[in-house]
Each structure stands twice: as structure tokens, then as C-alpha cells.
Protein backbone atom coordinates (compact mmCIF):
# COMPACT_ATOMS: atom_id res chain seq x y z
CA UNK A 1 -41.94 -4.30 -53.00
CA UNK A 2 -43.02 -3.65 -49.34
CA UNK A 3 -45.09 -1.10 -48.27
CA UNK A 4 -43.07 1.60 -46.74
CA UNK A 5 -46.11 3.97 -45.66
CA UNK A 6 -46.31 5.47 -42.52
CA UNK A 7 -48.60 8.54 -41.58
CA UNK A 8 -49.06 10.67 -38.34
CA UNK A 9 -52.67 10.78 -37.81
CA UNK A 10 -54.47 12.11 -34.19
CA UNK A 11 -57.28 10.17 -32.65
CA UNK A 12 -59.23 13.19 -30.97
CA UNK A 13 -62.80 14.03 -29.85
CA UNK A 14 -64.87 16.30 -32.17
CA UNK A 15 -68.08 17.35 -32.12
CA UNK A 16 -69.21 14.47 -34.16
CA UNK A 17 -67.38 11.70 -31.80
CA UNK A 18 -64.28 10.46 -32.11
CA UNK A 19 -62.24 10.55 -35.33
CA UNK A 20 -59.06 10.01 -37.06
CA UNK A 21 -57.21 12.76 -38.98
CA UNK A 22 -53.95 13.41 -40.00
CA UNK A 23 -51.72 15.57 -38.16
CA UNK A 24 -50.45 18.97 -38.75
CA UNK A 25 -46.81 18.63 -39.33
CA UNK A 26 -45.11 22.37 -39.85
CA UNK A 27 -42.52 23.86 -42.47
CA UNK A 28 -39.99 23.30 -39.68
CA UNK A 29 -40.34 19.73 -39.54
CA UNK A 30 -42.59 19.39 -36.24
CA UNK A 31 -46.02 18.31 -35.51
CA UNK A 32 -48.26 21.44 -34.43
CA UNK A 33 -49.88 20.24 -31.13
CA UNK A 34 -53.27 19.40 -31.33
CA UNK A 35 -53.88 20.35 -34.94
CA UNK A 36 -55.39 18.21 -37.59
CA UNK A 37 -56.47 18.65 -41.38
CA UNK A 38 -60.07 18.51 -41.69
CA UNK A 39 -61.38 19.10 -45.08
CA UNK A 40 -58.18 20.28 -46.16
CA UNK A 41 -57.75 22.92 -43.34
CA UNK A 42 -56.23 23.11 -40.05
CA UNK A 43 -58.53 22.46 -37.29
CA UNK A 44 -57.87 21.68 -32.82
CA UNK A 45 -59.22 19.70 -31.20
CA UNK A 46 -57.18 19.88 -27.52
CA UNK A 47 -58.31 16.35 -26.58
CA UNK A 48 -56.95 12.98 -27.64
CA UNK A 49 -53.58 11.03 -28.72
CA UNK A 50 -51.65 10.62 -31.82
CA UNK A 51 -51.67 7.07 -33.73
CA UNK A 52 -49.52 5.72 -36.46
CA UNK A 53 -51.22 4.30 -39.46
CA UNK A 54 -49.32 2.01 -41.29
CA UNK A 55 -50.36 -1.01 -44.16
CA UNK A 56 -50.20 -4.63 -43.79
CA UNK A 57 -51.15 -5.78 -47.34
CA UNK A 58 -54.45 -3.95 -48.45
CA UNK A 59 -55.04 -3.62 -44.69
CA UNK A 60 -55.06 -0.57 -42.51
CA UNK A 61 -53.25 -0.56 -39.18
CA UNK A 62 -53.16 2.02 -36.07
CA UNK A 63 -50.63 1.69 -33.08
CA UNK A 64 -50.55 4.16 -30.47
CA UNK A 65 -47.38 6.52 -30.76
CA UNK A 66 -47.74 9.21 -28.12
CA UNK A 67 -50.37 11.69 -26.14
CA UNK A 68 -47.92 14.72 -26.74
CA UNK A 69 -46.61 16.07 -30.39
CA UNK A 70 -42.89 15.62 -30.07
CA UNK A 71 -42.93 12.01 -28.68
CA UNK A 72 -45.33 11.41 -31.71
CA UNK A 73 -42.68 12.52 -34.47
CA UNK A 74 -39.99 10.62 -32.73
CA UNK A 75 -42.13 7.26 -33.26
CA UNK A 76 -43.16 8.56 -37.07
CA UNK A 77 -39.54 9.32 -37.48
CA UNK A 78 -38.27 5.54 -35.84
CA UNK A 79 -41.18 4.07 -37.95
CA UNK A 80 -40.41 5.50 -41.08
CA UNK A 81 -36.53 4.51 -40.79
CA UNK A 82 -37.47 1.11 -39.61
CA UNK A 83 -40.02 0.70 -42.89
CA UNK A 84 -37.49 1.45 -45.23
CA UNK A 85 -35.12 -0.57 -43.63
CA UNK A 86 -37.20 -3.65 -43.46
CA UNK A 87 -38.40 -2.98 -47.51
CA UNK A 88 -34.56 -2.97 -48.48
CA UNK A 89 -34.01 -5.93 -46.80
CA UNK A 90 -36.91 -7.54 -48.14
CA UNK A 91 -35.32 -6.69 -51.85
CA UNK A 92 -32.05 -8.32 -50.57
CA UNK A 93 -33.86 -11.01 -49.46
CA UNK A 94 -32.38 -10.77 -45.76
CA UNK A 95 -35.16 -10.64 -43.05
CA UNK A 96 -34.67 -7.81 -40.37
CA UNK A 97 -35.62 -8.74 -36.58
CA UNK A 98 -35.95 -6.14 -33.99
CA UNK A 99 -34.19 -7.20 -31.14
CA UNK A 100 -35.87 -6.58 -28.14
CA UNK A 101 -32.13 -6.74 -26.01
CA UNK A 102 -30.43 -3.48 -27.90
CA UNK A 103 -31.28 0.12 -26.85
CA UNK A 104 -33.55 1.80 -29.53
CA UNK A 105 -32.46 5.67 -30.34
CA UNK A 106 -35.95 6.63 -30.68
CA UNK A 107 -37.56 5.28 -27.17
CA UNK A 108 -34.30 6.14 -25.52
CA UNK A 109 -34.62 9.75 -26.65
CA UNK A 110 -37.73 9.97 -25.29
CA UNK A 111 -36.51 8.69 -21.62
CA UNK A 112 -34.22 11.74 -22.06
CA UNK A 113 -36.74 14.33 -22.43
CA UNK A 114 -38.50 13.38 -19.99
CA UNK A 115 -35.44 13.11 -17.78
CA UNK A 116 -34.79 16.96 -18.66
CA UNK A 117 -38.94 17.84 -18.19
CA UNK A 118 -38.40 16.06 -14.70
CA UNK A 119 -35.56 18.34 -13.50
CA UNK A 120 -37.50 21.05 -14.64
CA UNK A 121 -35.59 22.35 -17.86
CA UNK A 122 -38.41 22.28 -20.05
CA UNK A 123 -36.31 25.20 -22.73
CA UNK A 124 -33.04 22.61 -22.86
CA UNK A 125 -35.82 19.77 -23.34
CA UNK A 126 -36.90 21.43 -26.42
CA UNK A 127 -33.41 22.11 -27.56
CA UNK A 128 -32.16 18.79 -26.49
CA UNK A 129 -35.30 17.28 -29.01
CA UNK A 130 -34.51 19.20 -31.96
CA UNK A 131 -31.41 18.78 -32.30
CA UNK A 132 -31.45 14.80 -31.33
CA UNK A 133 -34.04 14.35 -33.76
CA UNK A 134 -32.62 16.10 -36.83
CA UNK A 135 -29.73 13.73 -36.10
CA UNK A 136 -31.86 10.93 -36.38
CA UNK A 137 -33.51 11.64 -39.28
CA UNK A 138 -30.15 12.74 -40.31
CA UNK A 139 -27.97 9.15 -39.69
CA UNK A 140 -31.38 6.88 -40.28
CA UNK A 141 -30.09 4.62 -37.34
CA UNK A 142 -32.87 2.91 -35.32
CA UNK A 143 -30.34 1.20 -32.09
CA UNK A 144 -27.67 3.04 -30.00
CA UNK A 145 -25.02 0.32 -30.99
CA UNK A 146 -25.26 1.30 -34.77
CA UNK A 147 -23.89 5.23 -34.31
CA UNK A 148 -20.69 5.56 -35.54
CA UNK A 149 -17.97 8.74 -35.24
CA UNK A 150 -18.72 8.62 -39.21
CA UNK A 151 -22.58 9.76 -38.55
CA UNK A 152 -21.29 12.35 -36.20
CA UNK A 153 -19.23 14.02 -38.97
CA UNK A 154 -21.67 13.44 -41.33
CA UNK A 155 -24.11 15.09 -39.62
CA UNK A 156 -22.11 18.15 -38.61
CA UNK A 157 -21.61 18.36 -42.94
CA UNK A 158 -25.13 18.13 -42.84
CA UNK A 159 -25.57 21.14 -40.73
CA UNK A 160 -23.08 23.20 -42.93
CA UNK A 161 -24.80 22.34 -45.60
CA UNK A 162 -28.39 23.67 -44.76
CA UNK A 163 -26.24 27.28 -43.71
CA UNK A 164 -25.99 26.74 -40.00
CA UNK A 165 -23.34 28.61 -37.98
CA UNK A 166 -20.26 27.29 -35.91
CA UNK A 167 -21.64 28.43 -32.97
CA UNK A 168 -25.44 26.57 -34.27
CA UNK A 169 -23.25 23.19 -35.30
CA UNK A 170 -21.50 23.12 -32.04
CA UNK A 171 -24.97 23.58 -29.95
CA UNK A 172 -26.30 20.69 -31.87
CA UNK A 173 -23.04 18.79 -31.06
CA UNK A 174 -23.40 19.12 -27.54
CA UNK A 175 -26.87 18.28 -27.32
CA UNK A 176 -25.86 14.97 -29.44
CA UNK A 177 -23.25 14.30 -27.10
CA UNK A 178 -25.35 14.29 -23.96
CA UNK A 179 -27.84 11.90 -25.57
CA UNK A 180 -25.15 9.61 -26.82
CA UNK A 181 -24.07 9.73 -22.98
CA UNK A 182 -26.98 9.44 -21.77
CA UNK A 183 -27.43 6.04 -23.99
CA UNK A 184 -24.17 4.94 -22.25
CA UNK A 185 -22.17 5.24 -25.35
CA UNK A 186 -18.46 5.99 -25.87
CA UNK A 187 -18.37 9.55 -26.93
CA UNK A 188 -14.63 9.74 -26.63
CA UNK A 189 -14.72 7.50 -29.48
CA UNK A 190 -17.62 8.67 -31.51
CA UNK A 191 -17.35 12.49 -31.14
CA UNK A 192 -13.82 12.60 -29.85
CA UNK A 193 -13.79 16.80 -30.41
CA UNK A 194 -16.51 19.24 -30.51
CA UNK A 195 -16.27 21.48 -33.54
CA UNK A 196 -14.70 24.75 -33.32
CA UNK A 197 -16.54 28.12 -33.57
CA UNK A 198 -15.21 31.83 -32.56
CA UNK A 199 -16.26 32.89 -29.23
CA UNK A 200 -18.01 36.40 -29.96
CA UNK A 201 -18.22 39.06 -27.37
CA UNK A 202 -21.77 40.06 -25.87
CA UNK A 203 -23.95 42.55 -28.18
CA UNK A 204 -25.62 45.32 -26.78
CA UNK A 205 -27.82 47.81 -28.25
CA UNK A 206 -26.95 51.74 -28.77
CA UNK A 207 -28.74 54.75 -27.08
CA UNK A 208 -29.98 55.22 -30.55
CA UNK A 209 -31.26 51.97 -31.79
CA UNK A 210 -32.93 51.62 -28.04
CA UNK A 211 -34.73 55.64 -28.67
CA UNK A 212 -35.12 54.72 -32.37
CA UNK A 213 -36.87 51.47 -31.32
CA UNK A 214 -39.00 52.49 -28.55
CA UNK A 215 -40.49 55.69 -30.45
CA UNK A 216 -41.93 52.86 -32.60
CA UNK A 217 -44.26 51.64 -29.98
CA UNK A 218 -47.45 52.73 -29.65
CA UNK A 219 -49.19 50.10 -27.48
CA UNK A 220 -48.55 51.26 -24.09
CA UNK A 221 -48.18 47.62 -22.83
CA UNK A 222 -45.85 46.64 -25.71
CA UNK A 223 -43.48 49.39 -24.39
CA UNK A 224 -43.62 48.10 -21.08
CA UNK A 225 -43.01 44.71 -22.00
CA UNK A 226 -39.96 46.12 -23.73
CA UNK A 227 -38.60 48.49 -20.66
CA UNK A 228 -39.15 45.57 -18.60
CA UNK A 229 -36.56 43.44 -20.90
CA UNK A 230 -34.53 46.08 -20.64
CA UNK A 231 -34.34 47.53 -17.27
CA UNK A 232 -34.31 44.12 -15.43
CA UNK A 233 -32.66 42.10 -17.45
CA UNK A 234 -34.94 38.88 -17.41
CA UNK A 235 -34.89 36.37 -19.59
CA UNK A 236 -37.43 35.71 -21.96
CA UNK A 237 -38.48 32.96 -20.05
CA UNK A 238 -38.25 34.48 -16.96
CA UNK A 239 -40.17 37.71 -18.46
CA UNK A 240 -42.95 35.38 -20.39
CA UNK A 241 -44.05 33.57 -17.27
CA UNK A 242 -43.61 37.02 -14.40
CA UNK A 243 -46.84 37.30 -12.24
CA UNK A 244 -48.38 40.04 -10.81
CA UNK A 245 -47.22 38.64 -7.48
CA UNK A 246 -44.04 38.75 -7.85
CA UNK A 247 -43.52 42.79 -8.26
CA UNK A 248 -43.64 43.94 -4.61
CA UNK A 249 -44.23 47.45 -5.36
CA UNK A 250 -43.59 48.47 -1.80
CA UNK A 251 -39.75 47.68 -1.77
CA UNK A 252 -39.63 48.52 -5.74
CA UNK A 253 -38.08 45.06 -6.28
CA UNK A 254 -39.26 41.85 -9.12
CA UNK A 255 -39.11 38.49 -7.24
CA UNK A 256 -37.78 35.62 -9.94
CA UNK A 257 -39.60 32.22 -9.09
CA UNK A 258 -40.31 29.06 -11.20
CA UNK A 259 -43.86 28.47 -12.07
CA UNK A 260 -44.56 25.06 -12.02
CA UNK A 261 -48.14 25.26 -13.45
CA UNK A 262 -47.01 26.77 -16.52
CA UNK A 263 -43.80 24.39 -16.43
CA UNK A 264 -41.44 26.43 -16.18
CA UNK A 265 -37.77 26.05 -14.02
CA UNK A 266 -36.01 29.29 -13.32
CA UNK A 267 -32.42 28.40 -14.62
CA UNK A 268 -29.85 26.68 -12.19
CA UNK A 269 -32.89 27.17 -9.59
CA UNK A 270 -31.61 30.66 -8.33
CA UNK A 271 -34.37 32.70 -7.07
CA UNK A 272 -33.83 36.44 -6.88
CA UNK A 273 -34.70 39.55 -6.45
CA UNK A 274 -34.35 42.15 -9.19
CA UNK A 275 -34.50 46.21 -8.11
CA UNK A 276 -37.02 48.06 -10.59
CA UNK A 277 -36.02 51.58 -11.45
CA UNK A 278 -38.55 54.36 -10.58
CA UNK A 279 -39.58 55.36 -13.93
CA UNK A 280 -40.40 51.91 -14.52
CA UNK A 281 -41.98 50.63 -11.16
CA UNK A 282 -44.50 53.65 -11.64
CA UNK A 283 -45.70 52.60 -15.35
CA UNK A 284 -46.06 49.29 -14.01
CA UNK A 285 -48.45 50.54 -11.05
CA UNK A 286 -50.55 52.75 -13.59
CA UNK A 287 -50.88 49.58 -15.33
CA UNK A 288 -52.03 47.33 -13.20
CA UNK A 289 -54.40 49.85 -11.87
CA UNK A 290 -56.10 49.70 -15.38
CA UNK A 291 -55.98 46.25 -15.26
CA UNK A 292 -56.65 45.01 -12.36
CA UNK A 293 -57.82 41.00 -12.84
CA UNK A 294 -55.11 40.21 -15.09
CA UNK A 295 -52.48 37.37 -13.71
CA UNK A 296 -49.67 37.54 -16.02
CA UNK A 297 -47.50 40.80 -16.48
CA UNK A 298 -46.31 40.30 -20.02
CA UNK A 299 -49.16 38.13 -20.99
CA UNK A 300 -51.65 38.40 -24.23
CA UNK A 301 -54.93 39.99 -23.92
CA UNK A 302 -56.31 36.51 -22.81
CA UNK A 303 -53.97 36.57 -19.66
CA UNK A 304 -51.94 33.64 -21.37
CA UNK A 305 -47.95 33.23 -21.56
CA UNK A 306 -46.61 35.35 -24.66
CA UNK A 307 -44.62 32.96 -26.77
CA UNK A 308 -44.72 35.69 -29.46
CA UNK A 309 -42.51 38.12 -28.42
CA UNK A 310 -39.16 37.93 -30.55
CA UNK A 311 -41.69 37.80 -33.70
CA UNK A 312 -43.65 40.92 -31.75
CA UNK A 313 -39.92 42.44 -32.07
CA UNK A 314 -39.11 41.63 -35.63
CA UNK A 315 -42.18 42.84 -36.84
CA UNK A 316 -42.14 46.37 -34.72
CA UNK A 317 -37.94 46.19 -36.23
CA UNK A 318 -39.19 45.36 -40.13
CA UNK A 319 -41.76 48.12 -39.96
CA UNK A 320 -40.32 50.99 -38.50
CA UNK A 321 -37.45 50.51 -41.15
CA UNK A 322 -34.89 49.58 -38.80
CA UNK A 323 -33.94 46.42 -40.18
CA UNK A 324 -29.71 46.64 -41.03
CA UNK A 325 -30.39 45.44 -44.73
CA UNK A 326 -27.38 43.91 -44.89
CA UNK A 327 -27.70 40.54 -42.74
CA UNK A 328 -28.52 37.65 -44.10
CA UNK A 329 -31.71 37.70 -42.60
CA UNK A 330 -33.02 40.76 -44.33
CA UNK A 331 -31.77 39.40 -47.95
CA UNK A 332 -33.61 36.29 -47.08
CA UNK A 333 -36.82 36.41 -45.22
CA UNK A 334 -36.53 40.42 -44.15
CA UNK A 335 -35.89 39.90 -40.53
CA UNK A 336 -32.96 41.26 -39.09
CA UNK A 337 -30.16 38.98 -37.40
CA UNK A 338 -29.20 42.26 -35.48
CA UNK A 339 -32.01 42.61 -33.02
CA UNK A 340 -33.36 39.78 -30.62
CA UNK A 341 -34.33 39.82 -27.30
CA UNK A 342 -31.26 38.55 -25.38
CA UNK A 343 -29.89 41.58 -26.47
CA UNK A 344 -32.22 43.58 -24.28
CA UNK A 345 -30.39 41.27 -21.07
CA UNK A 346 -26.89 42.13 -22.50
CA UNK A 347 -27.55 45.73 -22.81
CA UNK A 348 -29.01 45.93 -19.31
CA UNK A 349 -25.90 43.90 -17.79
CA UNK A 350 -23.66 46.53 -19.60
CA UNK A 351 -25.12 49.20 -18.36
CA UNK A 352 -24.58 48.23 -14.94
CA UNK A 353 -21.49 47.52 -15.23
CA UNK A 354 -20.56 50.80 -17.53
CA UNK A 355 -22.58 52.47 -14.01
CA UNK A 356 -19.97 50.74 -12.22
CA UNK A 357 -21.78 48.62 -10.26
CA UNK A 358 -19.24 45.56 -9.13
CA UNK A 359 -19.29 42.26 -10.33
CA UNK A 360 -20.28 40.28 -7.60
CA UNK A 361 -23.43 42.62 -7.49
CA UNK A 362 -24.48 42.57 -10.96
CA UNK A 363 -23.74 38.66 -11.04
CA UNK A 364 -26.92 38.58 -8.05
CA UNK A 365 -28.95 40.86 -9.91
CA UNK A 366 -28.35 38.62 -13.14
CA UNK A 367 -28.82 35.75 -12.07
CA UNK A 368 -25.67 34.27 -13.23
CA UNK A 369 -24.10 31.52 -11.47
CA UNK A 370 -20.13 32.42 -11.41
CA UNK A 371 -18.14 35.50 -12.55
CA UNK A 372 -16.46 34.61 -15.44
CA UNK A 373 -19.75 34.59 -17.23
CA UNK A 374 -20.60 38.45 -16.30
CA UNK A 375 -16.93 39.25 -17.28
CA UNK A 376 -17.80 38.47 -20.32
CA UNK A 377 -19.45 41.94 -20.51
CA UNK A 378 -16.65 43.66 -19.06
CA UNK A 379 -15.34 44.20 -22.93
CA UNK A 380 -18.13 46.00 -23.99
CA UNK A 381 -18.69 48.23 -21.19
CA UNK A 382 -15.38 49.33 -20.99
CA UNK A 383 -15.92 50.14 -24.66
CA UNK A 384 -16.67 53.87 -24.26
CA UNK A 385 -14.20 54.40 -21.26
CA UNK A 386 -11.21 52.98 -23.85
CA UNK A 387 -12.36 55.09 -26.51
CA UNK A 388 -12.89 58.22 -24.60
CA UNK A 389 -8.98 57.54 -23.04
CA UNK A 390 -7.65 56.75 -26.46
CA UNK A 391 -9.19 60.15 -27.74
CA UNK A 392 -7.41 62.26 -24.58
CA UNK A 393 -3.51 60.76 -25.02
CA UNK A 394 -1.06 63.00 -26.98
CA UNK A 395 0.55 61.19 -29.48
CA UNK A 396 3.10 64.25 -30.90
């Protein structure tokens, strides 16, 4: 029997020199950045690169798999396919050679990424990774010759299977297809059609929920993180990575710019300027009065990007009791499908619209890049004008 062991370890710098530990690899499947298991706990250490150890006979072996995390599951993933490969071959009796001429799924993957880090779309990276990696892992094919239509399907079952949406399958799918593309593969024959989902309309919040929710906050720059969602409409990204700079509180407007130290790429590289309602532009003074050497406007008390904020929601949602109780997200894990923060955007962009401010107008101060996407919000916000007109018509 061959020896089909593989481990993720990280060669890093500790106060004692430099060491090997395993990595920290996540109930979602991915490595933590940086983290080993030291004495059977969780410990960083920020500098060094992540290694493969693998067995030849009795004999220990490290190759170099990557400097960052994700690039460093992709080659534990590849290795671990190719290892059991190789052992039921070996069991056949039929030697397996890795040709050097084919394009390998697991190197090419990473070209994408980069390709995507490059342009600057660091969030579709991320989403591009999962979802090419779970397919992977999925299909267990190591070369971009082997993927059939067959592993497509198979891994769109797979999908339904672990409870994902149409809407989740089909995000996956498109993600697959790009790579597939990108590996210059025939998609019309391997994933012919992309599978079918219901196109929902835009969710917005009520007057209520919004009062209900923001009477929960007591931290006085947790509620401005929260009016600032709202009454801008930003994007999460957008709203993570906002400097000081950018408010100009002379002309009461919010400049949105990329920020290429923190990585980030405003979307379709639209800058624009965002007006800032009163009530809002003056809280955002008084703040910045108090604190006055901070950078970031949404940041954590360290002045770093907030990553935490649609778990800083749930938790605020969970505890002030206004979870739905009926999702599937309260039955399983008690955190409610019914409030994220895209919402906040939707809500904003209804508003306006419900204000009647015209398309072309609110399509700026979105940020969107064509109409049909902000008449998407049209339905909505003509919600309460339909119902109020239904309610006036005499019917006998």
C-alpha cells in the first residue's frame, strides 16, 4: 500500500527560531492565515511560508507550496488527489506519470487568482477560489483535459445536496465556467446551460425593523456605522475601507475611491461622489472631533478594516429578539436569513427612488453601471404608491 499522507504545515519564525507546525485549517474548509497549532492551540506567527510534508518510505519530505493561505490549500488539495491517485494505481499495478505538457487544474487556478488580484477584484478573487476549489475537491481531477460535462452535473448534485440555493448553485456555476474558460476549455460542451434559479426582487427593510433595529444600538459608533450603510448606500466594501479623507464635510458629500494599500478595487472602477444627509454629516463631524487621529471611518478600535460587520449585525439582530424565527437560519444556527447588510444598500436605493429621485440620478449616486440594474428597485418602491391606489378605486 502507498503512503497517501499529505499535511499542511507552515515554516514560520518564532521566538525560538524557525519551526515547522501544522496549519490551522477552519470548519469551512480553509487554512486560517498565519495560524499554526502549537501545543495543541492556535498560535500566529505573521512571518513565513507554508510547506507540504509528505512520506517517502519511513522518510519525511517538505516541498514548498505557497507564501499565502489559499494558494497553500490549492497545492494540499492537488497533492492529496494526486496521492491517492498514484496509491490506486500502484494497487492496479499501472504506474501514473505527470506529464509536464497538460495544463494542471490546481497551478492553473492559481494563475487565475492572481489574474483577478491583478485587475484589482480582490472580493470576485475570493469568490472565484471558493467556489473553483470546492469543485476540485469535488471532481478529484488533477489536468484541465480530464473535466467532463459529467463532473459539472455532478457537482451541481453536490451542491444540492449540502442545502445550497439555486441562486448559490448558479454563482458557483459561473465562477466554474470562467475558470474552465480561462483554461481554454470548451464550455459549450462541458456546461452547455447554467442552472436555473428564480430571479427575486430587491429586499428592503421596513420603517419598523430599521427603528426597531437602531433602538438596539448603544455604541454611538456602531449606529453610525449603521446610518452610514443606510443613508449612502455603500457597499460593504466600499463602507469597510472609507477614510477620513474622503468625507469633504464642506460640500456635505463621501468621495468613493479604491484603496490600493488595503487592496481594495472600487467595483467597475467608478469613482463617485455620494451626498450625505444633514443629520448624518453632523454625527459624523462630532465624531471625528472625538477622535481625531483615527484613519479609517468604520474601522475597529485599532484603526484597522472591519471585516466583522455582518456578524456585528447578526449578533445586535439575535439579541434584541429580532430574529424572524422562522428561516432556516434561526432553526439552525439562530441567525436570521432576513437581515444582512446589502439590505441596508437596497433600502437606501428605494428610498430614493420612492422620493422620486430619477433614475439616471440614483444610478450616479449608486454607483451602478446601466439602468436596468436600478430598475430593478422600481418594484419595490412603487410598492406603497400601488397599494395606496388600489385602496382609493371603487369597486361597487
Amino acid at each position: 500500500m502507498a503512503n497517501r499522507k499529505v499535511v499542511l504545515v507552515r515554516l514560520c519564525k518564532t521566538e525560538k527560531g524557525w519551526r515547522r507546525y501544522p496549519a490551522v485549517i477552519g470548519r469551512n474548509g480553509r487554512v486560517k492565515p498565519n495560524f499554526v497549532i502549537v501545543g495543541g492551540r492556535e498560535k500566529e506567527y505573521p512571518e513565513g511560508r507554508y510547506q507540504l510534508r509528505t512520506y517517502e518510505g519511513s522518510r519525511m519530505v517538505y516541498q514548498d507550496a505557497a507564501a499565502h493561505a489559499g494558494e497553500a490549500l490549492t497545492a494540499l488539495i492537488r497533492t492529496e488527489h494526486l496521492l491517492e491517485a498514484k496509491a490506486a494505481a500502484k494497487e492496479a499495478g499501472v504506474k501514473i506519470e505527470e506529464a509536464p505538457g497538460r495544463l494542471s487544474l490546481t497551478r492553473e487556478l492559481n494563475r487565475f487568482i492572481r489574474a483577478a488580484e491583478d485587475r484589482g477584484s480582490n472580493v470576485a478573487a475570493a469568490a472565484y477560489r471558493a467556489s473553483v476549489e470546492e469543485f476540485l475537491k469535488t471532481v478529484g481531477k488533477v489536468y484541465a483535459d480530464e473535466v467532463t460535462a459529467d463532473d459539472v452535473l455532478r457537482h451541481q448534485r453536490h451542491l444540492r445536496n449540502r442545502g445550497c440555493k439555486q441562486r448559490t448553485i448558479y454563482n458557483h456555476h459561473t465562477h466554474i465556467v470562467s475558470f474552465l474558460r480561462y483554461c481554454k476549455l470548451n464550455v459549450k460542451e462541458i456546461a452547455p446551460t447554467a442552472p436555473k434559479f428564480e430571479k427575486r426582487l430587491p429586499e428592503v427593510y421596513s420603517a419598523e425593523e430599521l427603528k426597531a433595529f437602531f433602538n438596539l444600538i448603544k455604541d454611538p459608533h456602531l449606529y453610525l456605522i449603521f446610518e452610514l450603510l443606510l443613508k449612502t448606500g455603500l457597499r460593504e466594501q466600499e463602507a469597510v475601507f472609507l477614510t477620513w479623507e474622503n468625507i469633504d464635510f464642506t460640500r456635505g458629500t463621501l468621495k468613493v475611491r479604491s484603496k490600493p494599500e488595503f487592496g481594495f478595487q472600487i467595483k467597475d472602477k467608478e469613482e463617485r461622489d455620494v451626498p450625505i444627509p444633514a443629520d448624518l454629516l453632523n454625527r459624523l463631524k462630532a465624531y471625528r472631533e472625538q477622535h481625531p487621529t483615527t484613519r479609517l471611518v468604520t474601522g475597529t478600535r485599532t484603526d484597522r478594516p472591519n471585516g466583522k460587520l455582518l456578524r456585528t449585525l447578526k449578533r445586535l439582530v439575535r439579541a434584541g429578539g429580532l430574529n424572524c424565527g422562522r428561516c432556516e437560519g434561526c432553526k439552525t444556527h439562530k441567525e436570521c436569513e432576513r437581515w444582512w447588510l446589502h439590505k441596508f444598500r437596497a433600502t437606501c436605493i428605494t428610498r430614493l427612488l420612492q422620493s422620486g429621485m430619477d433614475l439616471r440620478t440614483v444610478m450616479k449616486f449608486s454607483g451602478h453601471s446601466d439602468l436596468a440594474s436600478v430598475m430593478r428597485y422600481l418594484s419595490p418602491a412603487a410598492d406603497a404608491a400601488i397599494k395606496a391606489h388600489v385602496d382609493g378605486l371603487e369597486w361597487m
